[in-house]
C-alpha atoms as a PDB file:
ATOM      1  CA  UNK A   1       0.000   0.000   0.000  1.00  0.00           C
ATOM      2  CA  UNK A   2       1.437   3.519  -0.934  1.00  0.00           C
ATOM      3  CA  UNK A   3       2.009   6.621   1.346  1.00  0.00           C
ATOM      4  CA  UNK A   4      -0.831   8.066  -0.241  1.00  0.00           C
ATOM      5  CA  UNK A   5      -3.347   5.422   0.309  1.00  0.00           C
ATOM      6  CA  UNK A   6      -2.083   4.578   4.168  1.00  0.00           C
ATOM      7  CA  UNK A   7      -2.275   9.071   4.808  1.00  0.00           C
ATOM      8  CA  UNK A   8      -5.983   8.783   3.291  1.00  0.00           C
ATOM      9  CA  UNK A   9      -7.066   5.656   5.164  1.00  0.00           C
ATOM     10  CA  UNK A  10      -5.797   7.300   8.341  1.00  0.00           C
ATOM     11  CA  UNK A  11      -7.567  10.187   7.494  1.00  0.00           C
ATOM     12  CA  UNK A  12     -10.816   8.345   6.907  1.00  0.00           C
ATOM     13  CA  UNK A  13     -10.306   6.859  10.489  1.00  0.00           C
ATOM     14  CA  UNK A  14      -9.919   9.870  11.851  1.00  0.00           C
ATOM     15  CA  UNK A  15     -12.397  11.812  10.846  1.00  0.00           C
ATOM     16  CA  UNK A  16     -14.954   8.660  12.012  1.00  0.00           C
ATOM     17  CA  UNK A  17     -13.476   8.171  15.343  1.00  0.00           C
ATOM     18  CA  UNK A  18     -13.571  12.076  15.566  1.00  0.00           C
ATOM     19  CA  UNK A  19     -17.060  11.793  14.326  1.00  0.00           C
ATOM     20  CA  UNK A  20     -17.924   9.485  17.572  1.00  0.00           C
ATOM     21  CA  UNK A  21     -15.426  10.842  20.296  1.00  0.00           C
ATOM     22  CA  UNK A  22     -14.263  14.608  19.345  1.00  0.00           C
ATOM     23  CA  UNK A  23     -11.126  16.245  18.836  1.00  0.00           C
ATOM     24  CA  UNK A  24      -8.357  14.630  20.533  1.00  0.00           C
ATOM     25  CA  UNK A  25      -7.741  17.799  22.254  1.00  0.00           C
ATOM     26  CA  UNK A  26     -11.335  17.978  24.228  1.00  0.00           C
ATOM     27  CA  UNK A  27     -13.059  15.570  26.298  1.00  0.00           C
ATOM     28  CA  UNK A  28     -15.773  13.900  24.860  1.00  0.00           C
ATOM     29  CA  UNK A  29     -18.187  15.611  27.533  1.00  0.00           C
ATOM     30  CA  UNK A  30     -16.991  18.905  26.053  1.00  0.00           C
ATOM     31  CA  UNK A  31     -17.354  18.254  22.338  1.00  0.00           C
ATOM     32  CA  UNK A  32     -20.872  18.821  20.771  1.00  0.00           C
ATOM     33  CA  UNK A  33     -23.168  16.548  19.806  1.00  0.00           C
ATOM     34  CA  UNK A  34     -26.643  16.758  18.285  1.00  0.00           C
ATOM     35  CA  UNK A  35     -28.244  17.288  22.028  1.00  0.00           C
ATOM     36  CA  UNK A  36     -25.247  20.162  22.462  1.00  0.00           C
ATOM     37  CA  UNK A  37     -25.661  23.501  20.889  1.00  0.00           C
ATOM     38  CA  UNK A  38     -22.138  23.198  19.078  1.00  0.00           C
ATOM     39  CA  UNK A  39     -18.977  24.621  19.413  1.00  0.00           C
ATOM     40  CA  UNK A  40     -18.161  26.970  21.951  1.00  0.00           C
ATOM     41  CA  UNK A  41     -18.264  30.465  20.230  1.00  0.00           C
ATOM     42  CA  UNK A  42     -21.963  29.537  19.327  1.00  0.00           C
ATOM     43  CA  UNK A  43     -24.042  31.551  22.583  1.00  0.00           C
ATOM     44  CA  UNK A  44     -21.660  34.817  21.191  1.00  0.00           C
ATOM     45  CA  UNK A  45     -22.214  34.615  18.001  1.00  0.00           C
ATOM     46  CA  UNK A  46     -26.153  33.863  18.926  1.00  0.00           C
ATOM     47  CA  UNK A  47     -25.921  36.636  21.451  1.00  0.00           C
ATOM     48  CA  UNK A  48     -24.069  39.011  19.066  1.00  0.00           C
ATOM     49  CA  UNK A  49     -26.038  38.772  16.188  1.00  0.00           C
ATOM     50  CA  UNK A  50     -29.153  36.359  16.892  1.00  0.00           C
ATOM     51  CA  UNK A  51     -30.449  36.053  13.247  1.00  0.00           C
ATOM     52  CA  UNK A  52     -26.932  34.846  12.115  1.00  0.00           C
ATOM     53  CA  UNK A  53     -27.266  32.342   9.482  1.00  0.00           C
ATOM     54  CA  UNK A  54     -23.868  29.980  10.437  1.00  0.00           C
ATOM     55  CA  UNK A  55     -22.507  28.689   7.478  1.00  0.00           C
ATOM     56  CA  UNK A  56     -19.604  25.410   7.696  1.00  0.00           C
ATOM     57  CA  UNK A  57     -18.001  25.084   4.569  1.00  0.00           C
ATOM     58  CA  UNK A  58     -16.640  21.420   3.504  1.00  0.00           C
ATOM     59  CA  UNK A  59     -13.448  20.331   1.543  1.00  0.00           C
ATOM     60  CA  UNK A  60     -13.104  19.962  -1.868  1.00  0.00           C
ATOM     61  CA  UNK A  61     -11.811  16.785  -3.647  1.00  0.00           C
ATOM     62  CA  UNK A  62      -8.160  17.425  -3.892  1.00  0.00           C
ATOM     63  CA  UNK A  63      -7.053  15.482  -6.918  1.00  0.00           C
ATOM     64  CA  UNK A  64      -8.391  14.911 -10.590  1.00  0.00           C
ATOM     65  CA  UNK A  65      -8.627  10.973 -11.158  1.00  0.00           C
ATOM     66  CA  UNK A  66      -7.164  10.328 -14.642  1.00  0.00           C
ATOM     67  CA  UNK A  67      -5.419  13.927 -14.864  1.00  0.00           C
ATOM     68  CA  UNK A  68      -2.313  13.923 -16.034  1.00  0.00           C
ATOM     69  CA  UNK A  69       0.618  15.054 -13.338  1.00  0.00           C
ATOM     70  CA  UNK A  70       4.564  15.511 -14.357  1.00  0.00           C
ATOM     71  CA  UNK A  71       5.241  13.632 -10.960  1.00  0.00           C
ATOM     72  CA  UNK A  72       3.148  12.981  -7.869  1.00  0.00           C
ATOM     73  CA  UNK A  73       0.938   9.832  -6.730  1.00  0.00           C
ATOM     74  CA  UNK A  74      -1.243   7.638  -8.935  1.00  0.00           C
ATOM     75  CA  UNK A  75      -5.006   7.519  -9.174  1.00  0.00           C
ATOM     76  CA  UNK A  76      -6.017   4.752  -6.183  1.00  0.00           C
ATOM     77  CA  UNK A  77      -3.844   7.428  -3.680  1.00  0.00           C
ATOM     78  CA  UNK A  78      -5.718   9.966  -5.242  1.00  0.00           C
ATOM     79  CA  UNK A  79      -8.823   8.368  -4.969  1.00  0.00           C
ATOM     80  CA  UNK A  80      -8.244   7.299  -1.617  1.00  0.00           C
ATOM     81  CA  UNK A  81      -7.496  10.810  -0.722  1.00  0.00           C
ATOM     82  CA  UNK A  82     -10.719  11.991  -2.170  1.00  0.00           C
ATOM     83  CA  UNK A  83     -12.785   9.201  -0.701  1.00  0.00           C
ATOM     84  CA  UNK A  84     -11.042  10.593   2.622  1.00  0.00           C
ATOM     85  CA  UNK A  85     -12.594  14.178   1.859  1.00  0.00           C
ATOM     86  CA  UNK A  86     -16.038  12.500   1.304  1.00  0.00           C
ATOM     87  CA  UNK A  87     -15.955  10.789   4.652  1.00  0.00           C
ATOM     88  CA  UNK A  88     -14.640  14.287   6.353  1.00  0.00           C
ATOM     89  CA  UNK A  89     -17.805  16.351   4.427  1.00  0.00           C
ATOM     90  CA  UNK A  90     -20.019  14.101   5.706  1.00  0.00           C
ATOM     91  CA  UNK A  91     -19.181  14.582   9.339  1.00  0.00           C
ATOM     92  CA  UNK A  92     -18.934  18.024   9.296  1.00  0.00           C
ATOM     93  CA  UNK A  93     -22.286  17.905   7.072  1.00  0.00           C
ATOM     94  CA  UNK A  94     -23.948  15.989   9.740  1.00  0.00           C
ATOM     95  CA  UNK A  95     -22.543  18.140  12.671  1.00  0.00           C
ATOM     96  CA  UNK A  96     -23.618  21.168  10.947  1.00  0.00           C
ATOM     97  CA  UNK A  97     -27.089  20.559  10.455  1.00  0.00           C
ATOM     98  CA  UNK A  98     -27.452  19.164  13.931  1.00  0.00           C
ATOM     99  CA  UNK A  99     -26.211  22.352  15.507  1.00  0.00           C
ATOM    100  CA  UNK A 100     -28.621  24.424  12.902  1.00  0.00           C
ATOM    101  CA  UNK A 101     -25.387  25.388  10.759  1.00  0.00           C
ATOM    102  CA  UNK A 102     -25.956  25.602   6.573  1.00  0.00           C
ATOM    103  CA  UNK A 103     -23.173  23.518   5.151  1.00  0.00           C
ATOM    104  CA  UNK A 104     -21.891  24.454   2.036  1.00  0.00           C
ATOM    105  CA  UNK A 105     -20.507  21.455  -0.139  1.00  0.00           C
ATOM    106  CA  UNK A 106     -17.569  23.150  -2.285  1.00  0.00           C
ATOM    107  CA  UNK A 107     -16.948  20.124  -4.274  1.00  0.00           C
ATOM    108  CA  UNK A 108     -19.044  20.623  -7.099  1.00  0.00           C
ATOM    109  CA  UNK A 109     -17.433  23.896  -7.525  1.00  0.00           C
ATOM    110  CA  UNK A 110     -14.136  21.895  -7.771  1.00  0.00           C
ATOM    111  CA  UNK A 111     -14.654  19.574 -10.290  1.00  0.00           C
ATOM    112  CA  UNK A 112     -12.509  20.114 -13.274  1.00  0.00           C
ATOM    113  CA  UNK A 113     -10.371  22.474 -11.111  1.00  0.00           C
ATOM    114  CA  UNK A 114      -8.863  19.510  -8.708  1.00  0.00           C
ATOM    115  CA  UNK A 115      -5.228  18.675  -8.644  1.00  0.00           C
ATOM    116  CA  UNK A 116      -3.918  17.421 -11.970  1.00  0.00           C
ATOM    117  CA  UNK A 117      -6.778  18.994 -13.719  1.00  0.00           C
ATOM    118  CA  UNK A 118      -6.254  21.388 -16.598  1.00  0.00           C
ATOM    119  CA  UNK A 119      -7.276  24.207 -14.472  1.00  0.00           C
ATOM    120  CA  UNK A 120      -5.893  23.814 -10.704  1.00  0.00           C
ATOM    121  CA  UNK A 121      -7.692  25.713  -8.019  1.00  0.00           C
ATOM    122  CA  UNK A 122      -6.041  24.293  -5.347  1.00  0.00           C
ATOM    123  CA  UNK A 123      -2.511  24.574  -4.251  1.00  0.00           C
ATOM    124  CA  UNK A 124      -0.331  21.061  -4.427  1.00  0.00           C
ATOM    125  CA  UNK A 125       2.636  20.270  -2.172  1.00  0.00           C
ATOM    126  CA  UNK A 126       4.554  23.277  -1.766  1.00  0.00           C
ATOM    127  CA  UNK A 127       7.824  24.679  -0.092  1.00  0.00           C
ATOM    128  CA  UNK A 128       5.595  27.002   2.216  1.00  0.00           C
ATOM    129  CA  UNK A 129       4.100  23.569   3.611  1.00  0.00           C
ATOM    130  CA  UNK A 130       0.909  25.606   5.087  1.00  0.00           C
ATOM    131  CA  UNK A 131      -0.104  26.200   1.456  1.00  0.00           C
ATOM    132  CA  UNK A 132      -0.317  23.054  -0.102  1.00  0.00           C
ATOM    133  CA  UNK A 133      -3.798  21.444  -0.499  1.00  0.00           C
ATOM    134  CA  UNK A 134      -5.408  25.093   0.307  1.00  0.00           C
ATOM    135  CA  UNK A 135      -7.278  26.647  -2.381  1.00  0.00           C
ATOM    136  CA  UNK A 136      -5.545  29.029  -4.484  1.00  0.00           C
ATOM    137  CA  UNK A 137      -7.434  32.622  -5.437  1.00  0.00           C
ATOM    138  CA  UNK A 138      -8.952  30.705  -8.049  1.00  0.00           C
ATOM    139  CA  UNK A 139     -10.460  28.429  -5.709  1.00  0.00           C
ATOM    140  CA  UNK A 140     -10.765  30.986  -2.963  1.00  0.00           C
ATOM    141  CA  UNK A 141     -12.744  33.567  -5.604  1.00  0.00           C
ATOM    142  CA  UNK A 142     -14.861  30.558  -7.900  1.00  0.00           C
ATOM    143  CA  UNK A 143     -15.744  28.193  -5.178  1.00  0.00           C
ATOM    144  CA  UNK A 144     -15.713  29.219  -1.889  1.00  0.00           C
ATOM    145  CA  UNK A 145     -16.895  32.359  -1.920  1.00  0.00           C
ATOM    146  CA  UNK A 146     -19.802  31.838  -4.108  1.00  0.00           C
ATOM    147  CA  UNK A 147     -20.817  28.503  -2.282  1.00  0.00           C
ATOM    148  CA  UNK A 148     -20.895  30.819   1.036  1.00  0.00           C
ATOM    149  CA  UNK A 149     -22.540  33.842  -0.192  1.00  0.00           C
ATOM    150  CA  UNK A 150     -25.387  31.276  -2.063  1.00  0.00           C
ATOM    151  CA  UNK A 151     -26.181  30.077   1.817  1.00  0.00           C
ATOM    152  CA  UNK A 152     -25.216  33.436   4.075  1.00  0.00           C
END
């Protein structure tokens, strides 16, 4: 199994167990759940502006299956990857609309712009590590903006 695949099935476990047992960093008694009104900053943003409309926005896929890349990983680590991102969405999906959040799904707004696509719109790995797999202003300007201000 490639580094790809094990860093995506990880992933996938992670974002389950984190799905039934919270960050690592909180107990599980402080994490929110769908009897819990949600993360902590909710009661001041509700008291600050009570007819807020939250909105959670989700991660895109991050690579193109079949694109064509100079060098990198091949398509089952970059399906695994995206299956990964699936699995993550739907968690933070799920937690959204139990705390009363709009989720925004961004991936649609991806397609044809992932990694190894014709058109990238998201960064890949990159010397400044804390850029790669963001979205570039592409993918800042065409995707997640629009998918926010289409739920805000």
């Amino acid at each position: 199994m490639g580094r790809g695949v094990r860093s995506a099935a990880r992933a996938q476990a992670t974002a389950r167990s984190a799905a039934s047992s919270g960050p690592r960093n909180q107990s599980p008694t402080d994490w929110p759940t769908a009897r819990t009104p949600g993360p902590a900053c909710t009661p001041q943003i509700r008291n600050r502006a009570p007819n807020a409309r939250i909105v959670v926005l989700g991660y895109p896929h991050l690579y193109k299956i079949g694109g064509s890349c100079a060098y990198g990983i091949g398509d089952t680590s970059r399906n695994a990857i995206n299956s990964a991102a699936d699995t993550i969405d739907s968690v933070i999906s799920a937690r959204a609309g139990a705390w009363g959040f709009t989720f925004g799904d961004v991936r649609g707004a991806f397609s044809n712009h992932e990694i190894c696509s014709d058109d990238w719109w998201l960064n890949s790995t990159m010397i400044a590590l804390h850029e790669s797999y963001h979205p570039n202003a592409k993918g800042q300007a065409n995707a997640y903006l629009p998918t926010f201000s289409s739920r805000a």
